[in-house]
PDB file of N, CA and C in Angstrom:
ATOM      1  N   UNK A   1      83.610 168.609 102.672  1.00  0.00           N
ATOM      2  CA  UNK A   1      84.489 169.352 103.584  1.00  0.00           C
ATOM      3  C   UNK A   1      84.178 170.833 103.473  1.00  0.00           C
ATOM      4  N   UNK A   2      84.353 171.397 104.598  1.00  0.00           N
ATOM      5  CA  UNK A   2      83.831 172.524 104.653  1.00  0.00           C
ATOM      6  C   UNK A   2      84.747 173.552 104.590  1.00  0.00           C
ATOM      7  N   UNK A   3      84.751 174.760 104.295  1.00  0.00           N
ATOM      8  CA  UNK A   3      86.068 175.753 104.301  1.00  0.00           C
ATOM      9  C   UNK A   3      86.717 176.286 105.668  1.00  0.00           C
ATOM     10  N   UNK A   4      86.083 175.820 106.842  1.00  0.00           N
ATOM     11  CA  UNK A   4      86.261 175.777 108.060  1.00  0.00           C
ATOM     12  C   UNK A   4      87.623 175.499 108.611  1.00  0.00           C
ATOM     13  N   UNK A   5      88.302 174.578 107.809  1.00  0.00           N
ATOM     14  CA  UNK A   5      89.989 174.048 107.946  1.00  0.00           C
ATOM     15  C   UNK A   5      91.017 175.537 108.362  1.00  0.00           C
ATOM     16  N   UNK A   6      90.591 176.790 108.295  1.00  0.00           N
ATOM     17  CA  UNK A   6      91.202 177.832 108.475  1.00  0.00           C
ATOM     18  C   UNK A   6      91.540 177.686 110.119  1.00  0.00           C
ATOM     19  N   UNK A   7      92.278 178.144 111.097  1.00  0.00           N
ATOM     20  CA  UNK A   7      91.959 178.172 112.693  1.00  0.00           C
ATOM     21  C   UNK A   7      91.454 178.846 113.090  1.00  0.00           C
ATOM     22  N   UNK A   8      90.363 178.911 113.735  1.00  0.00           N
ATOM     23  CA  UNK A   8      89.213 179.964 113.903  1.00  0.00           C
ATOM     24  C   UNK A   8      89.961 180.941 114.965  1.00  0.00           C
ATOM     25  N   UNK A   9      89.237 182.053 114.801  1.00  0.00           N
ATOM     26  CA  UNK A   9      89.600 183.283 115.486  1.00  0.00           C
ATOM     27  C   UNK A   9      89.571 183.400 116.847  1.00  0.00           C
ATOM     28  N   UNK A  10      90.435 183.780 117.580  1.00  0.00           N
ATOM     29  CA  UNK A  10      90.569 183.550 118.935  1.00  0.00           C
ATOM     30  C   UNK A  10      89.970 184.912 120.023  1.00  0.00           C
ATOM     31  N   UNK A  11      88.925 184.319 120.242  1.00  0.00           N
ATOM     32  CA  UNK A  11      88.023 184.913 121.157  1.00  0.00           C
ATOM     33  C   UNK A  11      88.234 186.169 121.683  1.00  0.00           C
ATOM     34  N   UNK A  12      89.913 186.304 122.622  1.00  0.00           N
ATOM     35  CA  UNK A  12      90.268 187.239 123.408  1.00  0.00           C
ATOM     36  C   UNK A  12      90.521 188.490 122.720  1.00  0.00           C
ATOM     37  N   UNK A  13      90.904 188.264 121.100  1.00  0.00           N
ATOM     38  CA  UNK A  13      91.516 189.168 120.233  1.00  0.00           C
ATOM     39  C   UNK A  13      89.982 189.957 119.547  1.00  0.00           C
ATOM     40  N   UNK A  14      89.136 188.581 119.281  1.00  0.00           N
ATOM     41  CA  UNK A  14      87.614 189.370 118.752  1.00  0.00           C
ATOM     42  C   UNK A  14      86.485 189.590 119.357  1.00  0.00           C
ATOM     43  N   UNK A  15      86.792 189.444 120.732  1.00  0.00           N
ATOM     44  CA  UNK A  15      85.355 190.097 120.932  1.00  0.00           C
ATOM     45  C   UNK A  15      85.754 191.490 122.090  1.00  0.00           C
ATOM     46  N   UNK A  16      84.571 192.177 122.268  1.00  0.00           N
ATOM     47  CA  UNK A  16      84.871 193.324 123.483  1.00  0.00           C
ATOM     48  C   UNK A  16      84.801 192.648 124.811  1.00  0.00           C
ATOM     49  N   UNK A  17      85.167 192.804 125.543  1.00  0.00           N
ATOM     50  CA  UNK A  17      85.103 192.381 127.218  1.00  0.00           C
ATOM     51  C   UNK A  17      83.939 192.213 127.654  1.00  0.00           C
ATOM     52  N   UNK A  18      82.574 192.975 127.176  1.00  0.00           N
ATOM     53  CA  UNK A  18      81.311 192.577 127.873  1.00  0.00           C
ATOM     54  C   UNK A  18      81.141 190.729 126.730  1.00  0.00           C
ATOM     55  N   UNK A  19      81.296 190.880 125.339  1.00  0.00           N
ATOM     56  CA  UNK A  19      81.419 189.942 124.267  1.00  0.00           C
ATOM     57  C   UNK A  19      81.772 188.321 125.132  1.00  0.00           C
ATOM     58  N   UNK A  20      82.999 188.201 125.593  1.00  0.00           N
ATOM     59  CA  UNK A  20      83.923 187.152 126.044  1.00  0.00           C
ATOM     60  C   UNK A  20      83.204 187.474 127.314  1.00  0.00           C
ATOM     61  N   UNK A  21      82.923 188.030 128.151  1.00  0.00           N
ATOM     62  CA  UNK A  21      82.613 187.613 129.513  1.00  0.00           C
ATOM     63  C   UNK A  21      81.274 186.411 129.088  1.00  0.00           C
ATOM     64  N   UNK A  22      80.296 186.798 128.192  1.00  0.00           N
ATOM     65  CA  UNK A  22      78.989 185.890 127.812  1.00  0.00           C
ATOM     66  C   UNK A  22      79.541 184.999 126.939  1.00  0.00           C
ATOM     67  N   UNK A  23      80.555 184.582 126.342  1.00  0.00           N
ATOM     68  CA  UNK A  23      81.062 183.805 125.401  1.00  0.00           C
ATOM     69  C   UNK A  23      81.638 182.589 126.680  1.00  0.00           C
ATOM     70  N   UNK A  24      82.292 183.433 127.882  1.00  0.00           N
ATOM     71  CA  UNK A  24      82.918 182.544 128.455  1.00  0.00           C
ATOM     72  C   UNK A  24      81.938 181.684 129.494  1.00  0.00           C
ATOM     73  N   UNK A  25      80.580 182.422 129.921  1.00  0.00           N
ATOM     74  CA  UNK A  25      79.402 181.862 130.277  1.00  0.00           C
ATOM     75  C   UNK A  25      78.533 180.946 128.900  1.00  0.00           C
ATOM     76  N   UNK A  26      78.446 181.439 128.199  1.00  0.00           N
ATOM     77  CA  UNK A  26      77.916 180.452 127.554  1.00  0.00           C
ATOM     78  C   UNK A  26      78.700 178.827 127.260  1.00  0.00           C
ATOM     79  N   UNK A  27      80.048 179.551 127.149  1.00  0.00           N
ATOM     80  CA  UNK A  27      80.985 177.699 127.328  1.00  0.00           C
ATOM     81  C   UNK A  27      80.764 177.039 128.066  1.00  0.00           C
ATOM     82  N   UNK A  28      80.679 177.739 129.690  1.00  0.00           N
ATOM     83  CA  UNK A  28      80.185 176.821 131.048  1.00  0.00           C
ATOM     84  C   UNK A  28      79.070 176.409 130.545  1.00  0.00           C
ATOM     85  N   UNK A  29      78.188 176.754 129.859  1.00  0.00           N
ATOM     86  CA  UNK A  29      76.811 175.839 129.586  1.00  0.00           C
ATOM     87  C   UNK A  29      75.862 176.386 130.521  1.00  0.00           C
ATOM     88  N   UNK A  30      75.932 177.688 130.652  1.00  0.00           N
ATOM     89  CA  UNK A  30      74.924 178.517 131.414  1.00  0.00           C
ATOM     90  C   UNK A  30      73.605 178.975 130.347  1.00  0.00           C
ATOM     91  N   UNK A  31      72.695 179.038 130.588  1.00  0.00           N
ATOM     92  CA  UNK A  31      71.748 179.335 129.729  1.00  0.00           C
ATOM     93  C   UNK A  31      71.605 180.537 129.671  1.00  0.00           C
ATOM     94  N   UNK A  32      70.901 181.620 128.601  1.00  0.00           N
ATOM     95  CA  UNK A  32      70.318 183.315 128.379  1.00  0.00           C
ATOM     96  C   UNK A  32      70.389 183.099 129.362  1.00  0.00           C
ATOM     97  N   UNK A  33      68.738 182.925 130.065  1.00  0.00           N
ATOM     98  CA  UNK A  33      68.653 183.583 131.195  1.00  0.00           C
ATOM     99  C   UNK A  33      69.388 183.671 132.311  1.00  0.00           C
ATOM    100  N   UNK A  34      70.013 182.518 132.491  1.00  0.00           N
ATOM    101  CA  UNK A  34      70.958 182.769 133.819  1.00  0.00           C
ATOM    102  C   UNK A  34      72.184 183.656 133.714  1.00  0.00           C
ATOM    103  N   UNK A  35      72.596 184.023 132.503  1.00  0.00           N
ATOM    104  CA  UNK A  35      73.633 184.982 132.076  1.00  0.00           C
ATOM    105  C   UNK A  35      72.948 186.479 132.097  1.00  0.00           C
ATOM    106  N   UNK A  36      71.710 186.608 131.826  1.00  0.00           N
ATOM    107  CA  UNK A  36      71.142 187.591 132.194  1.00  0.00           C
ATOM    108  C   UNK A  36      71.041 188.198 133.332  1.00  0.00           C
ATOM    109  N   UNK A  37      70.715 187.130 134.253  1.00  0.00           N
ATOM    110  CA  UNK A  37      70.340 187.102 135.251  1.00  0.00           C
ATOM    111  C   UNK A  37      71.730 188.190 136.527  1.00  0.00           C
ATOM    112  N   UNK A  38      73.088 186.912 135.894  1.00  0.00           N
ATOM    113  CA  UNK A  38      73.642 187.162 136.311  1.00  0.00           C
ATOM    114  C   UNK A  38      74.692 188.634 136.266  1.00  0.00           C
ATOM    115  N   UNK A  39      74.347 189.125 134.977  1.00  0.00           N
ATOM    116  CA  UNK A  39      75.379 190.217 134.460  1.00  0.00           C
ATOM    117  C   UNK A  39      74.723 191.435 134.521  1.00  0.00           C
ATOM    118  N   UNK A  40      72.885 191.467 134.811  1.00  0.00           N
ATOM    119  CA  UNK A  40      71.798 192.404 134.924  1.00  0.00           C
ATOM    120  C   UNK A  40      71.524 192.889 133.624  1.00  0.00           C
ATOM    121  N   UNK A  41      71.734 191.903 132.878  1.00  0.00           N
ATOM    122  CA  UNK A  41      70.815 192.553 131.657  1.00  0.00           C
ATOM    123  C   UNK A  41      69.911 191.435 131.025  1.00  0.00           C
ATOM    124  N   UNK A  42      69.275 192.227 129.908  1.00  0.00           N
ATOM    125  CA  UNK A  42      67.701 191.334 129.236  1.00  0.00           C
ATOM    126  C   UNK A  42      68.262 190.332 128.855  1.00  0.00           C
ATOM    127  N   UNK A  43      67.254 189.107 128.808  1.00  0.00           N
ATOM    128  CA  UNK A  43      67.658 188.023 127.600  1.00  0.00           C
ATOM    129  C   UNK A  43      67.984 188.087 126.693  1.00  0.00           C
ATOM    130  N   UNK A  44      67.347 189.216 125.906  1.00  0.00           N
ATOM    131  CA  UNK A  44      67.144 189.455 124.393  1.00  0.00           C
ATOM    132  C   UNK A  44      68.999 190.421 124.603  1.00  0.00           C
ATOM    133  N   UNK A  45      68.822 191.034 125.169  1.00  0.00           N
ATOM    134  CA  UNK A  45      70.378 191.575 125.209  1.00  0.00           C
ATOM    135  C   UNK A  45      71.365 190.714 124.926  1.00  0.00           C
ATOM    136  N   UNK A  46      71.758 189.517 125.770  1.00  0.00           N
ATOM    137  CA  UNK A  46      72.147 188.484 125.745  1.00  0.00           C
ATOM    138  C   UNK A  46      71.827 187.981 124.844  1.00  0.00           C
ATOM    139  N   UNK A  47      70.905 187.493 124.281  1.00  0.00           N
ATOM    140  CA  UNK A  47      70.718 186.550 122.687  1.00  0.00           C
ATOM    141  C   UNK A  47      71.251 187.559 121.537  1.00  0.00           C
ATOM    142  N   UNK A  48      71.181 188.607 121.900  1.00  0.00           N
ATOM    143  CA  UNK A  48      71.560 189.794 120.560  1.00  0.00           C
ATOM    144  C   UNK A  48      73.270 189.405 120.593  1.00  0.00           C
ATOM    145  N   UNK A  49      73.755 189.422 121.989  1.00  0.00           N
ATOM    146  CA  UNK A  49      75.342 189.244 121.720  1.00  0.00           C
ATOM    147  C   UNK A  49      75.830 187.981 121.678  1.00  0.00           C
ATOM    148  N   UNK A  50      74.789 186.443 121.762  1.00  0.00           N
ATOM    149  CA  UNK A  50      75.280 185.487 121.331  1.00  0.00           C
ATOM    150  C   UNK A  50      75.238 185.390 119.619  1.00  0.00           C
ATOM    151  N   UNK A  51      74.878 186.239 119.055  1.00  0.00           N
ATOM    152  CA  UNK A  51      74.256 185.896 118.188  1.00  0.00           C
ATOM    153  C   UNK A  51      75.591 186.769 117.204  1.00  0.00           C
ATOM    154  N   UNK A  52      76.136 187.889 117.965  1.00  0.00           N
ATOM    155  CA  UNK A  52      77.315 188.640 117.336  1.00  0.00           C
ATOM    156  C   UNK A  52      78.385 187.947 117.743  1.00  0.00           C
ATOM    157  N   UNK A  53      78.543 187.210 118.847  1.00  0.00           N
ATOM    158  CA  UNK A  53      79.789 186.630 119.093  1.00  0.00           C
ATOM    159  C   UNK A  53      79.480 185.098 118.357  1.00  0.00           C
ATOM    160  N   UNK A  54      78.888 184.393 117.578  1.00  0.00           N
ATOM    161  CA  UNK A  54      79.008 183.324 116.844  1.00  0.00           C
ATOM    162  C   UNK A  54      79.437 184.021 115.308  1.00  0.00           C
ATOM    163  N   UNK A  55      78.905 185.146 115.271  1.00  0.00           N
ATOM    164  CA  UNK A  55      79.355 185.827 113.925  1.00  0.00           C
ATOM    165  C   UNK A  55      80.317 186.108 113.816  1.00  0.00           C
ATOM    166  N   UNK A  56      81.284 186.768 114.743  1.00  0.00           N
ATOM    167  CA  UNK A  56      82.232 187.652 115.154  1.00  0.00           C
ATOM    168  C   UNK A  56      83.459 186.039 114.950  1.00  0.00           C
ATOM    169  N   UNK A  57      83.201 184.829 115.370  1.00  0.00           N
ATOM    170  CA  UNK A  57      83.911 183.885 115.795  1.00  0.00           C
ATOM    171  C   UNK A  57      83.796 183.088 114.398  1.00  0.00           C
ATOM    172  N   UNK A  58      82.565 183.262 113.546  1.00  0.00           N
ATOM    173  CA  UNK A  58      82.311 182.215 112.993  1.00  0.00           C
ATOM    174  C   UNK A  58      81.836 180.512 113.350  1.00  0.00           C
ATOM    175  N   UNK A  59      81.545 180.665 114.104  1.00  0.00           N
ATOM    176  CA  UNK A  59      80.721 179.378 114.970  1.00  0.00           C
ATOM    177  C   UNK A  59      79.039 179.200 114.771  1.00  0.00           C
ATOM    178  N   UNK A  60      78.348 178.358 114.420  1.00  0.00           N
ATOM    179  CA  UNK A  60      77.003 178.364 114.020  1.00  0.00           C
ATOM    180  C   UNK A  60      76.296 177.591 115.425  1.00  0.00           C
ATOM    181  N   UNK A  61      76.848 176.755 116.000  1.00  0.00           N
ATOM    182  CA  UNK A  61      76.250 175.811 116.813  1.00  0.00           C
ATOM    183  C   UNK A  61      77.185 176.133 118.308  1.00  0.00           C
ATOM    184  N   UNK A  62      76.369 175.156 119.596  1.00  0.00           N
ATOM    185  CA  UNK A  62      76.695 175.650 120.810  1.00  0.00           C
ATOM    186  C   UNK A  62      77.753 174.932 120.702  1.00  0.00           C
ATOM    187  N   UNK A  63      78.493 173.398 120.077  1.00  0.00           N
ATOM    188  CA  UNK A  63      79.363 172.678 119.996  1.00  0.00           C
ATOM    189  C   UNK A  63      80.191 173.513 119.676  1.00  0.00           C
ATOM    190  N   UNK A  64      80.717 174.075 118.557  1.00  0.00           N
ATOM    191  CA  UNK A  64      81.414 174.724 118.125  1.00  0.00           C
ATOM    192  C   UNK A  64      82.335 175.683 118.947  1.00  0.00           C
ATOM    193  N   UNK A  65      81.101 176.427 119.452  1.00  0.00           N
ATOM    194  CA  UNK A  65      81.382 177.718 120.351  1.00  0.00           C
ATOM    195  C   UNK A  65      82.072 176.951 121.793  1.00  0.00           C
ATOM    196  N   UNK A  66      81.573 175.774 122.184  1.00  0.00           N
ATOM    197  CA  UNK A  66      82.234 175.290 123.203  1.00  0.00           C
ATOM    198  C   UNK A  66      83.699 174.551 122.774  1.00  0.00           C
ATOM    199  N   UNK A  67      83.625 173.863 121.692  1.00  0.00           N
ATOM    200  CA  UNK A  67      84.813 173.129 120.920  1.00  0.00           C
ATOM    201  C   UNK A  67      86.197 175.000 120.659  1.00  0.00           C
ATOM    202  N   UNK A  68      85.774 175.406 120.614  1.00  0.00           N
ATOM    203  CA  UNK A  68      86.544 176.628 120.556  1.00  0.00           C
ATOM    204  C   UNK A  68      87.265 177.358 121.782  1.00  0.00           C
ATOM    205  N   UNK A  69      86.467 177.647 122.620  1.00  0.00           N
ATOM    206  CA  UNK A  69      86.396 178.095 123.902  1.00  0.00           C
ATOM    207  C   UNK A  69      87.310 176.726 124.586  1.00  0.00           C
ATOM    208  N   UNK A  70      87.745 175.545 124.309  1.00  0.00           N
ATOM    209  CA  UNK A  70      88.482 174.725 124.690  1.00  0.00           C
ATOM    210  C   UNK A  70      89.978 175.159 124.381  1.00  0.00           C
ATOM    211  N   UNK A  71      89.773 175.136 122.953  1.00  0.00           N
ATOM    212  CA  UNK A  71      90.886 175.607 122.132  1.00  0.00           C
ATOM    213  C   UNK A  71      91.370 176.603 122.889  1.00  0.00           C
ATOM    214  N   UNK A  72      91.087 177.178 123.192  1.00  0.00           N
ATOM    215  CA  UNK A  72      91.396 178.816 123.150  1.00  0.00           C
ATOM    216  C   UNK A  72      92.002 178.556 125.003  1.00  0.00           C
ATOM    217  N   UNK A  73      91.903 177.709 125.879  1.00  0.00           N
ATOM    218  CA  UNK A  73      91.838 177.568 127.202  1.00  0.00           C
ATOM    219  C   UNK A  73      90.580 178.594 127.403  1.00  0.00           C
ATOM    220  N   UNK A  74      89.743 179.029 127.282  1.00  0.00           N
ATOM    221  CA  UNK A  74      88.647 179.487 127.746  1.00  0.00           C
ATOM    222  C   UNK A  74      88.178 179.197 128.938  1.00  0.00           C
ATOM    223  N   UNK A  75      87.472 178.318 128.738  1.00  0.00           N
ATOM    224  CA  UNK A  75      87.643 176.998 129.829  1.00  0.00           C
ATOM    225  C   UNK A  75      88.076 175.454 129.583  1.00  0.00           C
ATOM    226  N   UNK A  76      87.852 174.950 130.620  1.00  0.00           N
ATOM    227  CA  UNK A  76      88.910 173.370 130.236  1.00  0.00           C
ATOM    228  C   UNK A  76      87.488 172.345 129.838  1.00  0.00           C
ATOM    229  N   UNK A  77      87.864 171.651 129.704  1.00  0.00           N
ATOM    230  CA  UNK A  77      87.300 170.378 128.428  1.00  0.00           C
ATOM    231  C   UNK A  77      86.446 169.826 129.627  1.00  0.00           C
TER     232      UNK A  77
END
């Protein structure tokens, strides 16, 4: 068992507004690039802030980050 049993941190409270706008695209199951695409910035921009908002959340995997983003009504299941 993992120390994870805590309730993970709720999105709206930890991340900045550009943070949760790509947190809330990445839940839809949009890929980098199309989040890039869509918000006008680099991939690597985008992978830099998936990479702070799994930190920021504590989430390692895309399950997680989507299993959360449920939680949270983010988006629906």
């Amino acid at each position: 068992a993992s120390s994870r049993s805590l309730p993970a941190a709720d999105p709206a409270t930890q991340l900045s507004s550009r943070e949760f706008e790509i947190f809330r695209l990445l839940a839809e199951g949009h890929a980098l690039d199309a989040i890039a695409a869509r918000l006008y910035l680099s991939s690597k921009t985008v992978a830099n802030h998936q990479t702070l908002i799994k930190q920021k959340l504590g989430v390692t995997t895309p399950i997680e980050l989507v299993r959360l983003a449920i939680q949270h009504g983010v988006v629906t299941g």
